[in-house]
N, C-alpha and C. Protein backbone atom coordinates (compact mmCIF):
# COMPACT_ATOMS: atom_id res chain seq x y z
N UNK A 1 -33.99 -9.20 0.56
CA UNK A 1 -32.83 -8.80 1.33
C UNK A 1 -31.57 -9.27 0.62
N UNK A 2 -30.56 -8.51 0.69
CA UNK A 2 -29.41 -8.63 0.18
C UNK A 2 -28.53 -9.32 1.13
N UNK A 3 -27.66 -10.51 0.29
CA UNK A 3 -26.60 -10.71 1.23
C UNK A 3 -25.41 -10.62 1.10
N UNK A 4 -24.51 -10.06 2.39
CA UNK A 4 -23.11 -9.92 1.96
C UNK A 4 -22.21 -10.68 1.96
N UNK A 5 -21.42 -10.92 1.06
CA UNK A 5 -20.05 -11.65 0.89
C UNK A 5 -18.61 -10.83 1.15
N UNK A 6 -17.56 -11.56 1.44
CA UNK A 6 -16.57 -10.70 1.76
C UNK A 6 -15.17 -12.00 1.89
N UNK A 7 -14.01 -11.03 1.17
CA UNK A 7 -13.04 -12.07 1.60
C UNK A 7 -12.03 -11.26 2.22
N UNK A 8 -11.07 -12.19 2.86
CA UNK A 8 -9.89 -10.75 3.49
C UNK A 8 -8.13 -11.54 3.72
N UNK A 9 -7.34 -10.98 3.27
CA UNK A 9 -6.04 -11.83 3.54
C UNK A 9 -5.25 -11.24 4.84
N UNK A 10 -4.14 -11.53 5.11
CA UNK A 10 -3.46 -11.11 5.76
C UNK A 10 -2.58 -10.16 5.42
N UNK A 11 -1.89 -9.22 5.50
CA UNK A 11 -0.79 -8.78 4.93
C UNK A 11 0.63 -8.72 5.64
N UNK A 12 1.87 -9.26 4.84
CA UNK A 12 2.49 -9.43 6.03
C UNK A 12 3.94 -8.32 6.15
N UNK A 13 3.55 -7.09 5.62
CA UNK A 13 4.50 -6.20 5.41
C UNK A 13 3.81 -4.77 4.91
N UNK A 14 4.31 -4.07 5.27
CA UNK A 14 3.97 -1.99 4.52
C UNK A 14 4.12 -1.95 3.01
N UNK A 15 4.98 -2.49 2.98
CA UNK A 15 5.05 -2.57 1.18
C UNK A 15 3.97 -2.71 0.32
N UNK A 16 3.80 -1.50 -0.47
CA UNK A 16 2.79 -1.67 -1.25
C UNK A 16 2.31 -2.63 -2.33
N UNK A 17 3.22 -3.05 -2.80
CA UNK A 17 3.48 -4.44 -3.76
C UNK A 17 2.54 -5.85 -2.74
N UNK A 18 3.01 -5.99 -1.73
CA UNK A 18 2.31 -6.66 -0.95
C UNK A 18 1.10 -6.72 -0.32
N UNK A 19 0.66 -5.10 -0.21
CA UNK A 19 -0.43 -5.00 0.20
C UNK A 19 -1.79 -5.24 -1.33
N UNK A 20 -0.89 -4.14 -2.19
CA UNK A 20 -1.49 -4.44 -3.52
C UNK A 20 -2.36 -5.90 -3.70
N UNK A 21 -0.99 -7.12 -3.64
CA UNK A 21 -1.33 -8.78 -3.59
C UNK A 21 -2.24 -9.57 -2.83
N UNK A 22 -2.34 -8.61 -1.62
CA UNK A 22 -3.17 -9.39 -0.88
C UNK A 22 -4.88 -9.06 -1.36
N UNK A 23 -4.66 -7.48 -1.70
CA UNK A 23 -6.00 -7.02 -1.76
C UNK A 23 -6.64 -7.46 -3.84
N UNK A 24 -5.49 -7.71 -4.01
CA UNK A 24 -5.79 -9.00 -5.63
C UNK A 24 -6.04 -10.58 -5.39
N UNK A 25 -5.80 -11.12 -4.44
CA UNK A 25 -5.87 -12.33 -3.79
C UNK A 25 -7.30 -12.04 -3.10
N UNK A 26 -7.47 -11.44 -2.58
CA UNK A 26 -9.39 -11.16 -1.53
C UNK A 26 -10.03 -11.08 -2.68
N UNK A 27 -9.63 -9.89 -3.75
CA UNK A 27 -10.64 -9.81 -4.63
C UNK A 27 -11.26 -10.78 -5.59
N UNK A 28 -10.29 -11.80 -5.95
CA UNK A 28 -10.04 -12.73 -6.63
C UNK A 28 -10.89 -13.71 -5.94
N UNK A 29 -10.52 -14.21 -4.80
CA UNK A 29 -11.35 -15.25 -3.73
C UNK A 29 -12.75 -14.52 -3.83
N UNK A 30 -13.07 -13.34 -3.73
CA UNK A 30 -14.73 -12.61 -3.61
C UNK A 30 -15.67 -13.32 -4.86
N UNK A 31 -14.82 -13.00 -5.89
CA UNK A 31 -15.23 -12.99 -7.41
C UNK A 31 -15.37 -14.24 -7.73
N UNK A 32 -14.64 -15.17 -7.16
CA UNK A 32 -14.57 -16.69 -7.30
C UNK A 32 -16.10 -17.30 -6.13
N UNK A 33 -16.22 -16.37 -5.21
CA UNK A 33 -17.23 -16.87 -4.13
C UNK A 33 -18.40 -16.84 -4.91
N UNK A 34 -18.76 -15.16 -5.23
CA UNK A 34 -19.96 -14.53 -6.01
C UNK A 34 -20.43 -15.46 -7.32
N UNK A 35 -19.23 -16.24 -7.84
CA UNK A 35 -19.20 -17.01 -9.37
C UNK A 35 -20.11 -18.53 -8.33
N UNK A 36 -19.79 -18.93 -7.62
CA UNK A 36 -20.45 -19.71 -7.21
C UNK A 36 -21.69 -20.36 -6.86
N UNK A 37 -21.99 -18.55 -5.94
CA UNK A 37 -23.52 -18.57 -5.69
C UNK A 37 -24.25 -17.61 -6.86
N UNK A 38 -24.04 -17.90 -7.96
CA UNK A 38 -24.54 -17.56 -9.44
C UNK A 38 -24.76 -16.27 -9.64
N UNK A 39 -23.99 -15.65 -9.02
CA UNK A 39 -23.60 -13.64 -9.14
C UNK A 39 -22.89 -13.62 -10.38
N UNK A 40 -22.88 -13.08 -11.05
CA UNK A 40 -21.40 -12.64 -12.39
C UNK A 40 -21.03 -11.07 -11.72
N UNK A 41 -19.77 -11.08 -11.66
CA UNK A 41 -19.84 -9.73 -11.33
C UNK A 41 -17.68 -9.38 -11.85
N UNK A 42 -17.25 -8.58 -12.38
CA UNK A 42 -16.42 -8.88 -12.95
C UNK A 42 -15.24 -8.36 -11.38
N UNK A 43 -13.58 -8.78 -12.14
CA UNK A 43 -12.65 -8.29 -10.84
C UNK A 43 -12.90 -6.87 -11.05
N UNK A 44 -13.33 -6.41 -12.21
CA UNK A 44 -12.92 -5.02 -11.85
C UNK A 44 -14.34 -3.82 -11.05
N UNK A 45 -15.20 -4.70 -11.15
CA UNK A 45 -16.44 -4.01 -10.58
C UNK A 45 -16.20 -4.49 -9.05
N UNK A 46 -15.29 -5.46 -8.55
CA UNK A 46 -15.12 -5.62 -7.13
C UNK A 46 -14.09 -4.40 -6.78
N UNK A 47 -13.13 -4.54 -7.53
CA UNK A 47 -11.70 -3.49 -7.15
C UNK A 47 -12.34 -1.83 -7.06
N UNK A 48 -13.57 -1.52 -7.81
CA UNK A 48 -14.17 -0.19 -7.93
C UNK A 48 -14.63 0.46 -6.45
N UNK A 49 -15.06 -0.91 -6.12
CA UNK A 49 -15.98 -0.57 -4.44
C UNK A 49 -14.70 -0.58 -3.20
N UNK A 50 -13.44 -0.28 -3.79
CA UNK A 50 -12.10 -0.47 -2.93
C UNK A 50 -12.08 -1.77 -1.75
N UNK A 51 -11.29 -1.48 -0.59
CA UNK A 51 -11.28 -2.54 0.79
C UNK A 51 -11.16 -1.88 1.38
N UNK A 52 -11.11 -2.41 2.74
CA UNK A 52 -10.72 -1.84 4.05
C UNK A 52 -9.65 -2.51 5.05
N UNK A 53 -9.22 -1.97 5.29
CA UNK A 53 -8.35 -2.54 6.07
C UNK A 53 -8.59 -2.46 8.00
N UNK A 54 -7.85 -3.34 8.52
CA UNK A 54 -7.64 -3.64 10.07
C UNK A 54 -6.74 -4.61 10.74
N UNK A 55 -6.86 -4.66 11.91
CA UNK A 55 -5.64 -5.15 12.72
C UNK A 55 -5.80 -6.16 13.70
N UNK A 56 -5.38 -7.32 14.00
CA UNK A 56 -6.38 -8.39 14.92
C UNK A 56 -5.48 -7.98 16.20
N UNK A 57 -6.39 -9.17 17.04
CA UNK A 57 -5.43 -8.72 18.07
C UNK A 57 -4.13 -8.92 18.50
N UNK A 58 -3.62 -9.72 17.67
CA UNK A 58 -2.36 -10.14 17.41
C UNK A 58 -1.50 -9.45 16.69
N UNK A 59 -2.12 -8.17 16.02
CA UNK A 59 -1.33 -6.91 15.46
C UNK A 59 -1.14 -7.44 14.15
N UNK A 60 -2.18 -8.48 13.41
CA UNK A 60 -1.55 -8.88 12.13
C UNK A 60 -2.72 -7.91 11.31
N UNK A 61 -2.37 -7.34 10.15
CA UNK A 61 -2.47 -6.64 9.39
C UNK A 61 -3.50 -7.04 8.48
N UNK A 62 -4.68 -6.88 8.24
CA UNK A 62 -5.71 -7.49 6.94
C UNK A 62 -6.31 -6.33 6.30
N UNK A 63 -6.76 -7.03 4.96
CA UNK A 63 -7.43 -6.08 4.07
C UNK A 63 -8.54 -6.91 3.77
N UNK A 64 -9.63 -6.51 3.09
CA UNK A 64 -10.89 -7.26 3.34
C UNK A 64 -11.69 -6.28 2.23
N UNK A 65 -12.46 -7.37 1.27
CA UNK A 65 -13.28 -6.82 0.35
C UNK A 65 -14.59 -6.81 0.31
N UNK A 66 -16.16 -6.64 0.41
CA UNK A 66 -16.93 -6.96 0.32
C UNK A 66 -17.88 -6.46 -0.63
N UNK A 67 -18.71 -7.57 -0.87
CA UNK A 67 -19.94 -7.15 -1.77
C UNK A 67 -21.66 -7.45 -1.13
N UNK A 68 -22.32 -6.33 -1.24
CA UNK A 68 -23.28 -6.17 -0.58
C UNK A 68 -24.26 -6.01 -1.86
N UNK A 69 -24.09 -6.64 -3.17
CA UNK A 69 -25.07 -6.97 -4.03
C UNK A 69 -26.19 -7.54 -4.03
N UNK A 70 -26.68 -8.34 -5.46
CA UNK A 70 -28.11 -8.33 -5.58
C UNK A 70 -27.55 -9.82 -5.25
N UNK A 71 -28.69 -10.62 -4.64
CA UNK A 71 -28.31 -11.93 -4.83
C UNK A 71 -28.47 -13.03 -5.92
N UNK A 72 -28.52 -14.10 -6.23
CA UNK A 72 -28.89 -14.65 -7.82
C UNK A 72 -30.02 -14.84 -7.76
N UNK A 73 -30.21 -15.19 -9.26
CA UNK A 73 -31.58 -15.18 -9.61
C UNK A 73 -32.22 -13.84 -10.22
């Protein structure tokens, strides 16, 4: 069984520059998680599988990356 990892920031504005940052900041934190639990997997094979975005209930704005890869070993 595969397990998933995932990171997600906040975003705190429409601006694409910002949204851009946040979703380079998740990806970055993913890639740094995956490096941990002995995945190699590069930023740009995370950025390929895009994000998603949503809204809490507090109306704050997130983007969120995940990887549903192989696990190590």
């Amino acid at each position: 069984m595969n397990k998933s990892y995932s990171a997600s920031r906040p975003v705190a504005s429409d601006n694409p520059e910002v949204i851009a940052a946040a979703v380079r900041a998740a990806t970055e934190e993913l890639r740094d998680t995956l490096k941990r639990h002995g995945i190699e997997v590069s930023f740009e094979d995370i950025a390929l599988l895009g994000h998603s975005e949503s809204w809490d209930d507090e109306g704050t704005r997130w983007v969120e990356v995940e990887w549903d890869g192989v696990e190590a070993g």
